[in-house]
C-alpha atoms as a PDB file:
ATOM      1  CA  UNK A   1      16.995 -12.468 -12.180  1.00  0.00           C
ATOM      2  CA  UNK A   2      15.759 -11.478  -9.177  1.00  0.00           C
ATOM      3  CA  UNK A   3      11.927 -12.070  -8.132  1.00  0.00           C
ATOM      4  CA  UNK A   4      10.037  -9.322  -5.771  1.00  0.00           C
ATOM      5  CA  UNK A   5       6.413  -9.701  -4.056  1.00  0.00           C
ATOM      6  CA  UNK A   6       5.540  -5.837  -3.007  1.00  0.00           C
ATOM      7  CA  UNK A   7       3.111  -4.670  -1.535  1.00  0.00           C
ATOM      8  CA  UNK A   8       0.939  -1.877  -3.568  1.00  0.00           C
ATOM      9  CA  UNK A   9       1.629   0.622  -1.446  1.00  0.00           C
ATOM     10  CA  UNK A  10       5.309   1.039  -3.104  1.00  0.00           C
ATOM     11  CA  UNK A  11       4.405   0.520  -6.569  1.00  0.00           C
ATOM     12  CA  UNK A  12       4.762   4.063  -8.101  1.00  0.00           C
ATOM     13  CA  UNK A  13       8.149   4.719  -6.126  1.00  0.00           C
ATOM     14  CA  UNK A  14       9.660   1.246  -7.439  1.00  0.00           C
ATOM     15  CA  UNK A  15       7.883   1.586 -11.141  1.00  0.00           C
ATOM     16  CA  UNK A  16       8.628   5.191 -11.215  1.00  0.00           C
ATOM     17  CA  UNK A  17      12.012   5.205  -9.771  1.00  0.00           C
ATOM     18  CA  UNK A  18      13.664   2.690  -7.950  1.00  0.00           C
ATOM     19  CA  UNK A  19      13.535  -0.628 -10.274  1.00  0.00           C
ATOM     20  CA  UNK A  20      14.937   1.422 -13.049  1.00  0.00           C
ATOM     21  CA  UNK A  21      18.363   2.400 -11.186  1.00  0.00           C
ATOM     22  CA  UNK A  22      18.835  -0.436  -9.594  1.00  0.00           C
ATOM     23  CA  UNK A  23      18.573  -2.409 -12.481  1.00  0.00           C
ATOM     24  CA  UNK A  24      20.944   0.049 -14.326  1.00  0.00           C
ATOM     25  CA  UNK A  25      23.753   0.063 -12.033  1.00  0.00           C
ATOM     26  CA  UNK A  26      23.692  -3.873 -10.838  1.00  0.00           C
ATOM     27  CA  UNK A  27      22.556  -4.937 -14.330  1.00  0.00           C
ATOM     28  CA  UNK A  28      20.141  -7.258 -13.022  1.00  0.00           C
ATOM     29  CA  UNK A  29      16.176  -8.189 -13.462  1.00  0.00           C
ATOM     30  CA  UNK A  30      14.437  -7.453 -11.699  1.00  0.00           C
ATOM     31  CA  UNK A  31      10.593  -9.538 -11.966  1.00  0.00           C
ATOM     32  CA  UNK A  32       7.774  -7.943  -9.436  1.00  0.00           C
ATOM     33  CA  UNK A  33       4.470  -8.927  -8.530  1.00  0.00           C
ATOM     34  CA  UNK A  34       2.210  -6.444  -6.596  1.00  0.00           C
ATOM     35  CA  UNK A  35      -0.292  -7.231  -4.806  1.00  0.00           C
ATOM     36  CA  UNK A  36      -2.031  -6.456  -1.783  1.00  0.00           C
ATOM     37  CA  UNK A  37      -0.134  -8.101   1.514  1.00  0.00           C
ATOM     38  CA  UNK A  38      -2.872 -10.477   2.304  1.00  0.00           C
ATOM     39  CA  UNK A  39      -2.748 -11.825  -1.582  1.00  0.00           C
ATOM     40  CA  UNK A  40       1.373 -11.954  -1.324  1.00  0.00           C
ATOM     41  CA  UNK A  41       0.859 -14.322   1.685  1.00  0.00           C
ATOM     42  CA  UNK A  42      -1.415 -16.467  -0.001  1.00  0.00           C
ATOM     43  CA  UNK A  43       0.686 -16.990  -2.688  1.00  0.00           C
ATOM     44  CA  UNK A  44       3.877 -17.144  -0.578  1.00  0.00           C
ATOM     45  CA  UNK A  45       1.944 -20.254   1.593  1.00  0.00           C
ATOM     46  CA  UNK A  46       0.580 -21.953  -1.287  1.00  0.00           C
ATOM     47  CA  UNK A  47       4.507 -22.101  -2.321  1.00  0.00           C
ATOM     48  CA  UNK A  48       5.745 -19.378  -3.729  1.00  0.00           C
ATOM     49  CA  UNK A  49       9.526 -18.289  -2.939  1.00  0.00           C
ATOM     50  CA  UNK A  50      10.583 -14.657  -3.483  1.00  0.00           C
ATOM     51  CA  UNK A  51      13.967 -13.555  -3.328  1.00  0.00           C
ATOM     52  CA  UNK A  52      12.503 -10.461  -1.899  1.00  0.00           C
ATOM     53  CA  UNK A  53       9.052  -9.785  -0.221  1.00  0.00           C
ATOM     54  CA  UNK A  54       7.988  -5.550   0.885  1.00  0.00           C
ATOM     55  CA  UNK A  55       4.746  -6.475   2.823  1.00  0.00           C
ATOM     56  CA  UNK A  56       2.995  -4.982   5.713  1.00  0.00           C
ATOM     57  CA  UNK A  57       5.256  -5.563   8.736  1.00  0.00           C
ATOM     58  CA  UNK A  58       2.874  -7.498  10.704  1.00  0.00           C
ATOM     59  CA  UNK A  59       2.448 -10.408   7.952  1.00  0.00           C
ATOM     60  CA  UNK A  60       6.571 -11.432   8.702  1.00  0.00           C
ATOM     61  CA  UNK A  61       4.944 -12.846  11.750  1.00  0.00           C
ATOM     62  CA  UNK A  62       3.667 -15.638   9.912  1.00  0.00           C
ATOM     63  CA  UNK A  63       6.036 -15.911   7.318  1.00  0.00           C
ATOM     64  CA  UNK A  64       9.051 -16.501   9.385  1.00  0.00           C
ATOM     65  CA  UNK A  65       7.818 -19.454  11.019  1.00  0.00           C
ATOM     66  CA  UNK A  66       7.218 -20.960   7.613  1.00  0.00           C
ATOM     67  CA  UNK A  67      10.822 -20.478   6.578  1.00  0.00           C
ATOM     68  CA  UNK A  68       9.938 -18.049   3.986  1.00  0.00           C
ATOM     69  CA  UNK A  69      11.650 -15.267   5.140  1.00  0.00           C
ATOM     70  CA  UNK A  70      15.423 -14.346   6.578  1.00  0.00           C
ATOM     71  CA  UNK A  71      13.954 -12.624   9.984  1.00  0.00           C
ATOM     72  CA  UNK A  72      17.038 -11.257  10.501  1.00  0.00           C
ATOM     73  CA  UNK A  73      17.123  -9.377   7.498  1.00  0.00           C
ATOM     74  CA  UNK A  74      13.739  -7.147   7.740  1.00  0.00           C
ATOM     75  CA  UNK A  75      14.390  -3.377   7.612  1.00  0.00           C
ATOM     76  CA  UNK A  76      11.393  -1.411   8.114  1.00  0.00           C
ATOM     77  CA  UNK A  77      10.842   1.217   4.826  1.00  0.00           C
ATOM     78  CA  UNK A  78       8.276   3.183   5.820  1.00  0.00           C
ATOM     79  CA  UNK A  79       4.563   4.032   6.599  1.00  0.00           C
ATOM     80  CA  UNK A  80       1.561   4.646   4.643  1.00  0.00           C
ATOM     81  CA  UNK A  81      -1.317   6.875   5.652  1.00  0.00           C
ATOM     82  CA  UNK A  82      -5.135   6.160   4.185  1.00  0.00           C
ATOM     83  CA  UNK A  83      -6.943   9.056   1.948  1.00  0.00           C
ATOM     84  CA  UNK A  84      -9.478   9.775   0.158  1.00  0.00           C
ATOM     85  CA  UNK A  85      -9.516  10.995  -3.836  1.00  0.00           C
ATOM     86  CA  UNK A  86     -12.643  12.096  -6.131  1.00  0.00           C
ATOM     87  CA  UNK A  87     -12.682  13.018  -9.395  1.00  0.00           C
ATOM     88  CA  UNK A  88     -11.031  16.414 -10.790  1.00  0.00           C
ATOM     89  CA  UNK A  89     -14.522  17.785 -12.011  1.00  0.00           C
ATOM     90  CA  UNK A  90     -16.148  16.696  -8.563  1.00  0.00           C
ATOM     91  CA  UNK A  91     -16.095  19.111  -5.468  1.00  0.00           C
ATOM     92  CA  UNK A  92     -13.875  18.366  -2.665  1.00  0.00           C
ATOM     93  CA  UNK A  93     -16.039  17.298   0.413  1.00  0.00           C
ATOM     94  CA  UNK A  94     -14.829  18.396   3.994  1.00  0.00           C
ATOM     95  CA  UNK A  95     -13.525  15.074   5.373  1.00  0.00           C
ATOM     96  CA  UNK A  96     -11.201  17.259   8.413  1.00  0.00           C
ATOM     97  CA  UNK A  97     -13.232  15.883  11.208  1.00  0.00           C
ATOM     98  CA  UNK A  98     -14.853  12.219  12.027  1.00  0.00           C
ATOM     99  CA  UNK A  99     -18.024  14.211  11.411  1.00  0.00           C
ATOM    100  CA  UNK A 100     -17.323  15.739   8.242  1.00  0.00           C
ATOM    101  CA  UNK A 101     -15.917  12.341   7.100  1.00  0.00           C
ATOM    102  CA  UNK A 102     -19.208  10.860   7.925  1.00  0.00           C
ATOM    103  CA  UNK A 103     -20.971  13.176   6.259  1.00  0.00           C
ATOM    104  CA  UNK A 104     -19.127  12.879   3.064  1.00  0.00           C
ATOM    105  CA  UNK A 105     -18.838   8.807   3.214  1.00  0.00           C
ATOM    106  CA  UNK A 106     -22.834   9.252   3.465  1.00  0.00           C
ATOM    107  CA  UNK A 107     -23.649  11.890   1.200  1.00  0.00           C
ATOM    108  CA  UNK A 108     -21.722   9.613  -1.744  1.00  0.00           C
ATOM    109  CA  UNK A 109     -23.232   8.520  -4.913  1.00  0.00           C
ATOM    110  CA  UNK A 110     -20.491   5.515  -4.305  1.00  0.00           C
ATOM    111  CA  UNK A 111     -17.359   4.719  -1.820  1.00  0.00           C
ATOM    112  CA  UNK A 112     -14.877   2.661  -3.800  1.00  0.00           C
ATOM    113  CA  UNK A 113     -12.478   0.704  -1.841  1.00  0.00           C
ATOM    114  CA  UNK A 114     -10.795  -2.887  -1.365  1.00  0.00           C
ATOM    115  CA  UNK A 115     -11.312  -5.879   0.941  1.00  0.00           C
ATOM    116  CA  UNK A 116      -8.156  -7.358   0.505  1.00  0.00           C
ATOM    117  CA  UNK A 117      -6.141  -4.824   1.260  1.00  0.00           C
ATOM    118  CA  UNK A 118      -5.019  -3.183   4.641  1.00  0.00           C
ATOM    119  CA  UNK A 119      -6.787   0.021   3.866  1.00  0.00           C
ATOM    120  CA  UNK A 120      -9.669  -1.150   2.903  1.00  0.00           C
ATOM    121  CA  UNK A 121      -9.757  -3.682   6.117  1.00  0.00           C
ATOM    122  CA  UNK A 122      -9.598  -0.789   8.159  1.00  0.00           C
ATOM    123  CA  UNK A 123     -11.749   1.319   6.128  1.00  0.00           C
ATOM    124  CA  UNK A 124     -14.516  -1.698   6.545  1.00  0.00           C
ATOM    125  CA  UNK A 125     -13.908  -1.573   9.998  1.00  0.00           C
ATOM    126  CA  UNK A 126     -14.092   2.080  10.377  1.00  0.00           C
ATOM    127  CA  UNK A 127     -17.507   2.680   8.642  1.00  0.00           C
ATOM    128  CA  UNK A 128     -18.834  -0.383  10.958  1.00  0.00           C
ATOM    129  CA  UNK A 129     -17.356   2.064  14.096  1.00  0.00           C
ATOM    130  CA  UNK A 130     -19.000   5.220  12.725  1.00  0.00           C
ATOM    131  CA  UNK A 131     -22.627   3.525  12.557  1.00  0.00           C
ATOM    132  CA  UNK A 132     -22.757   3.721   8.692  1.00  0.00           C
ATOM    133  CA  UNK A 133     -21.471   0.768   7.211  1.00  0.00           C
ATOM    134  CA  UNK A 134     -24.641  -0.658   5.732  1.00  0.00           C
ATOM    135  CA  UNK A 135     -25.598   2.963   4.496  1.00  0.00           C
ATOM    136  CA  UNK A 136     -21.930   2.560   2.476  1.00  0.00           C
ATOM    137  CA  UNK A 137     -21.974  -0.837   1.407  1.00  0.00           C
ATOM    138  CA  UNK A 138     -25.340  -0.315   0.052  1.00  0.00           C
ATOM    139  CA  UNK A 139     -23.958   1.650  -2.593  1.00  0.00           C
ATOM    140  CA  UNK A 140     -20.160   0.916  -2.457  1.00  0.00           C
ATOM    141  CA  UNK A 141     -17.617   0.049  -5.462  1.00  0.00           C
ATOM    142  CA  UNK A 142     -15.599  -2.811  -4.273  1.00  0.00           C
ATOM    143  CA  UNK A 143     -12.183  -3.166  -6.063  1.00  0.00           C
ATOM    144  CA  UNK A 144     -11.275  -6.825  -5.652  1.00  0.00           C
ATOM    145  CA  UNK A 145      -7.616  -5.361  -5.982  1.00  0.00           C
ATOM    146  CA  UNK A 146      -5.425  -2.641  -7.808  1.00  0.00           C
ATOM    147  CA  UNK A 147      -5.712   0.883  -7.385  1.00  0.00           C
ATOM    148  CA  UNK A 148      -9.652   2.245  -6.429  1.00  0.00           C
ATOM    149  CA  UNK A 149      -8.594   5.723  -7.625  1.00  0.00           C
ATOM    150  CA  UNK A 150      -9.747   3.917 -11.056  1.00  0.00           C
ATOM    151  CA  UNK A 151     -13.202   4.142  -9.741  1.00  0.00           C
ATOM    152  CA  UNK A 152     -13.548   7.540  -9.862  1.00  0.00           C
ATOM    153  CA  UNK A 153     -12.400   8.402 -12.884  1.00  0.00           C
ATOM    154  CA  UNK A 154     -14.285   5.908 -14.773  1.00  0.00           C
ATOM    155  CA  UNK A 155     -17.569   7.490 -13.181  1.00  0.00           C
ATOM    156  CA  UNK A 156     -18.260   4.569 -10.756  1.00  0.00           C
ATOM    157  CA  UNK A 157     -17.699   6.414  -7.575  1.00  0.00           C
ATOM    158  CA  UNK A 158     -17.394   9.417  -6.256  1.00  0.00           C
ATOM    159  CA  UNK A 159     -15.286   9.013  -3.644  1.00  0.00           C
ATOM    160  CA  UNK A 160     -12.383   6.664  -2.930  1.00  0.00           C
ATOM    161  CA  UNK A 161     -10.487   5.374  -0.421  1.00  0.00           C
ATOM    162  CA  UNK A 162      -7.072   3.643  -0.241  1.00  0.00           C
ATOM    163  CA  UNK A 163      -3.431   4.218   0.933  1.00  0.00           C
ATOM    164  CA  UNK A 164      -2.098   8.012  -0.210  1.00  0.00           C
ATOM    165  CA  UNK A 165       0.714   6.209  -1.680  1.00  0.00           C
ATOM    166  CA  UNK A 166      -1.721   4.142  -4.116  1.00  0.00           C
ATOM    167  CA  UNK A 167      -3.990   7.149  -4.696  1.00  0.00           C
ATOM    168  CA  UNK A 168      -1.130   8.929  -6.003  1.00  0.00           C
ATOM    169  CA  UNK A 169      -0.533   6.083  -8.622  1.00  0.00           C
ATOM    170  CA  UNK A 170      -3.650   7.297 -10.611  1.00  0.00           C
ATOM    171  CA  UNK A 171      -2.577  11.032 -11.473  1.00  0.00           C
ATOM    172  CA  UNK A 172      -6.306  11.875 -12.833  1.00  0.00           C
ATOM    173  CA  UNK A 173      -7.742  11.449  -9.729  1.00  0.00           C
ATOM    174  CA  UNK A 174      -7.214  14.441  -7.288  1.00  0.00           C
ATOM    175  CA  UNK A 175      -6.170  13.451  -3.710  1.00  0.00           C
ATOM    176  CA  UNK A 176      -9.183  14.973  -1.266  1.00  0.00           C
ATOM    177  CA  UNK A 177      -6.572  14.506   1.466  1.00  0.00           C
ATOM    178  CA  UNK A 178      -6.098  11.706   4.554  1.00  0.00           C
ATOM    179  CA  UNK A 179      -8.347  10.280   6.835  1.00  0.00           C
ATOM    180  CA  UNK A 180      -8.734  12.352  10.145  1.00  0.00           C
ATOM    181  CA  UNK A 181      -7.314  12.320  13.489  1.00  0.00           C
ATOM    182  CA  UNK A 182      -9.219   9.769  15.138  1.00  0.00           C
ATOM    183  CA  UNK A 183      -9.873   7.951  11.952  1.00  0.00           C
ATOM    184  CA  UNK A 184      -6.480   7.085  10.492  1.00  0.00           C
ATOM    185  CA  UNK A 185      -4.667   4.027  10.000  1.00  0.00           C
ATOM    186  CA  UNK A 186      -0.660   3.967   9.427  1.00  0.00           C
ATOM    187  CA  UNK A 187       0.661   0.719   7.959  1.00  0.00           C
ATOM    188  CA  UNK A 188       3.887  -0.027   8.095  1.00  0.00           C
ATOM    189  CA  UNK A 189       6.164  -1.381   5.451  1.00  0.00           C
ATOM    190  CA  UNK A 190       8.948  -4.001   5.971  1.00  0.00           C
ATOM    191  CA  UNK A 191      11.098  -5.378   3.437  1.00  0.00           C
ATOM    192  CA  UNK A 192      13.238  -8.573   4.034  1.00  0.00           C
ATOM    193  CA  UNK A 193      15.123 -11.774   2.026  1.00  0.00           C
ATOM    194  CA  UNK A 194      13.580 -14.932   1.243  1.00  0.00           C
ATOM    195  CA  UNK A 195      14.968 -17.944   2.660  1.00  0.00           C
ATOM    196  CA  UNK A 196      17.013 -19.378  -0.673  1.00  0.00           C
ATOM    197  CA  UNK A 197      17.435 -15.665  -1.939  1.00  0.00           C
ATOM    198  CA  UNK A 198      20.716 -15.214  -4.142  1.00  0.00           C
ATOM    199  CA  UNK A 199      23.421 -12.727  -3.154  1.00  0.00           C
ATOM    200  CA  UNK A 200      21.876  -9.867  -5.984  1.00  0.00           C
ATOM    201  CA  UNK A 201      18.638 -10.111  -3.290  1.00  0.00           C
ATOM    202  CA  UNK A 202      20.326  -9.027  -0.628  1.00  0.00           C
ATOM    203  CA  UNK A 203      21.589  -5.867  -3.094  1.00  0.00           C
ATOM    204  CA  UNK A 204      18.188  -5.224  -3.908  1.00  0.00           C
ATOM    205  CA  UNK A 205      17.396  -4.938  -0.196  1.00  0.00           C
ATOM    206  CA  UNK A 206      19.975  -2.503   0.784  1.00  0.00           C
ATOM    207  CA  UNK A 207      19.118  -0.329  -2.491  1.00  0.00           C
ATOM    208  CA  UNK A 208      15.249  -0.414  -1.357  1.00  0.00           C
ATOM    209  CA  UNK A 209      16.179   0.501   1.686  1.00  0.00           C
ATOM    210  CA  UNK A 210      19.187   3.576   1.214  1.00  0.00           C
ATOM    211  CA  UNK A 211      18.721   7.140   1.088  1.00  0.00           C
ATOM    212  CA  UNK A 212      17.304   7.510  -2.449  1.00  0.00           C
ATOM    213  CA  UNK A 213      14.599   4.880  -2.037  1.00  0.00           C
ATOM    214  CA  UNK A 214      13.937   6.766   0.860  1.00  0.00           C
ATOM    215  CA  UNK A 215      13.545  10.134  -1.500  1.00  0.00           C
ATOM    216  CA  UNK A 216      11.174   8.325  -3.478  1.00  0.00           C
ATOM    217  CA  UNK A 217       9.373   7.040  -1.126  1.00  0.00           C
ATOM    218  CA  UNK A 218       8.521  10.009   0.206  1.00  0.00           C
ATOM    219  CA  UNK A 219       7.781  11.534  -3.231  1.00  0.00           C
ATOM    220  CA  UNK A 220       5.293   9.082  -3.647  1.00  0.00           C
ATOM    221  CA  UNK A 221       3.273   9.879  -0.516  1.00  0.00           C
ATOM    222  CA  UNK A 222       4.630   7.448   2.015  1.00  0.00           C
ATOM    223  CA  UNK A 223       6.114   8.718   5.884  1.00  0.00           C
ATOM    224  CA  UNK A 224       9.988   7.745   6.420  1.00  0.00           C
ATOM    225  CA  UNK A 225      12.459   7.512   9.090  1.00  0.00           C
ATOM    226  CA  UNK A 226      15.165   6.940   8.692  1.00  0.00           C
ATOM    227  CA  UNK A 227      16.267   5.440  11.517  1.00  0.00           C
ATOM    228  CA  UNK A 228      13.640   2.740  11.510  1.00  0.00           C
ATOM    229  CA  UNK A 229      15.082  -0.193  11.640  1.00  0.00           C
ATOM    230  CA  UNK A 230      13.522  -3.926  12.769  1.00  0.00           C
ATOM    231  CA  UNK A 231      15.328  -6.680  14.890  1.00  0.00           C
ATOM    232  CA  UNK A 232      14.237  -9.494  13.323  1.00  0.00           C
END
């Protein structure tokens, strides 16, 4: 058995894909929690010990430190652009400009989004930069965690707002399309070992990290390349 903390932003390549074969053709468990990166931390400092932890590159900062992590063993996977879905029977509002995103954010019956995780950080951050922030939270849906593509086709937004990669994990909603120049955020994902992690972990890792995890990565919305690799 193998344990995995990942980040939601992989969650439809790994469920849809990735766990399956790897599982298959080592014929081991694999046991995953997702959750956003800040919750994985939490859980990681009040003593949790993955075998294997896919996070948001710049929490391995402050898990290395604690001797949770194998430094030496991050790879970087990918990166995950922020977009914007609505319901299939809604129109599609023009968000190709910081003033058409505005517009749309403002014209809303409801924004749905997340605190806890990156994209909704930056998303909170970005409607505080754009002047409307207490126009959106007035009427936002805040998703404590999981996928905010739920809001909208349950009726309680109109609009929401995550990674493209965790949009794409709720196939009723329809994907309006990213966040504009000038308003996007990229995270970047990082996989690495924990510090007591078996020798299957370390298979896991490479599997995550090989061409056909790449493949489905990209399937499920996320940027690659491959020659991204971290030092540590």
């Amino acid at each position: 058995m193998i344990t995995l903390f990942s980040a939601l932003s992989v969650k439809k390549a790994l469920d849809d894909v990735l766990l399956h074969a790897f599982e298959k053709k080592h014929a081991v468990e694999v046991d995953v929690t997702f959750d956003p990166t800040t919750l994985l931390v939490e859980k990681i400092r009040d003593g949790a010990k993955p075998d294997v932890v896919i996070a948001v590159s710049s929490a391995f900062a402050g898990l290395t430190p604690a001797g949770a992590i194998t430094p030496d063993s991050r790879v970087v996977l990918a990166k995950s652009g922020i977009g914007i879905a609505t319901a299939p029977e809604l129109d599609s509002p023009d968000i190709g400009t910081v003033d058409t995103l505005r517009t749309a954010l403002t014209s809303a019956r409801s924004v749905a989004y997340s605190r806890s995780g990156a994209s909704g950080i930056h998303f909170a951050r970005l409607i505080q930069d754009l002047g409307v922030a207490d126009e959106v939270n007035a009427r936002a849906t805040i998703v404590e965690k999981g996928f905010t593509a739920l809001a909208v086709t349950d009726g309680r937004a109109d609009l929401a707002v995550q990674q493209i990669s965790e949009l794409k994990f709720v196939p009723q909603a329809r994907i309006v399309g990213p966040l504009p120049d000038g308003a996007q955020h990229y995270s970047e994902l990082s996989i690495a070992l924990g510090c007591a992690a078996p020798p299957e972990a370390a298979d896991l890792l490479r599997f995550l990290s090989g061409p056909e995890a790449k493949v489905a990565y990209r399937d499920a919305g996320l940027v690659t390349d491959d020659s991204s690799r971290a030092r540590g």
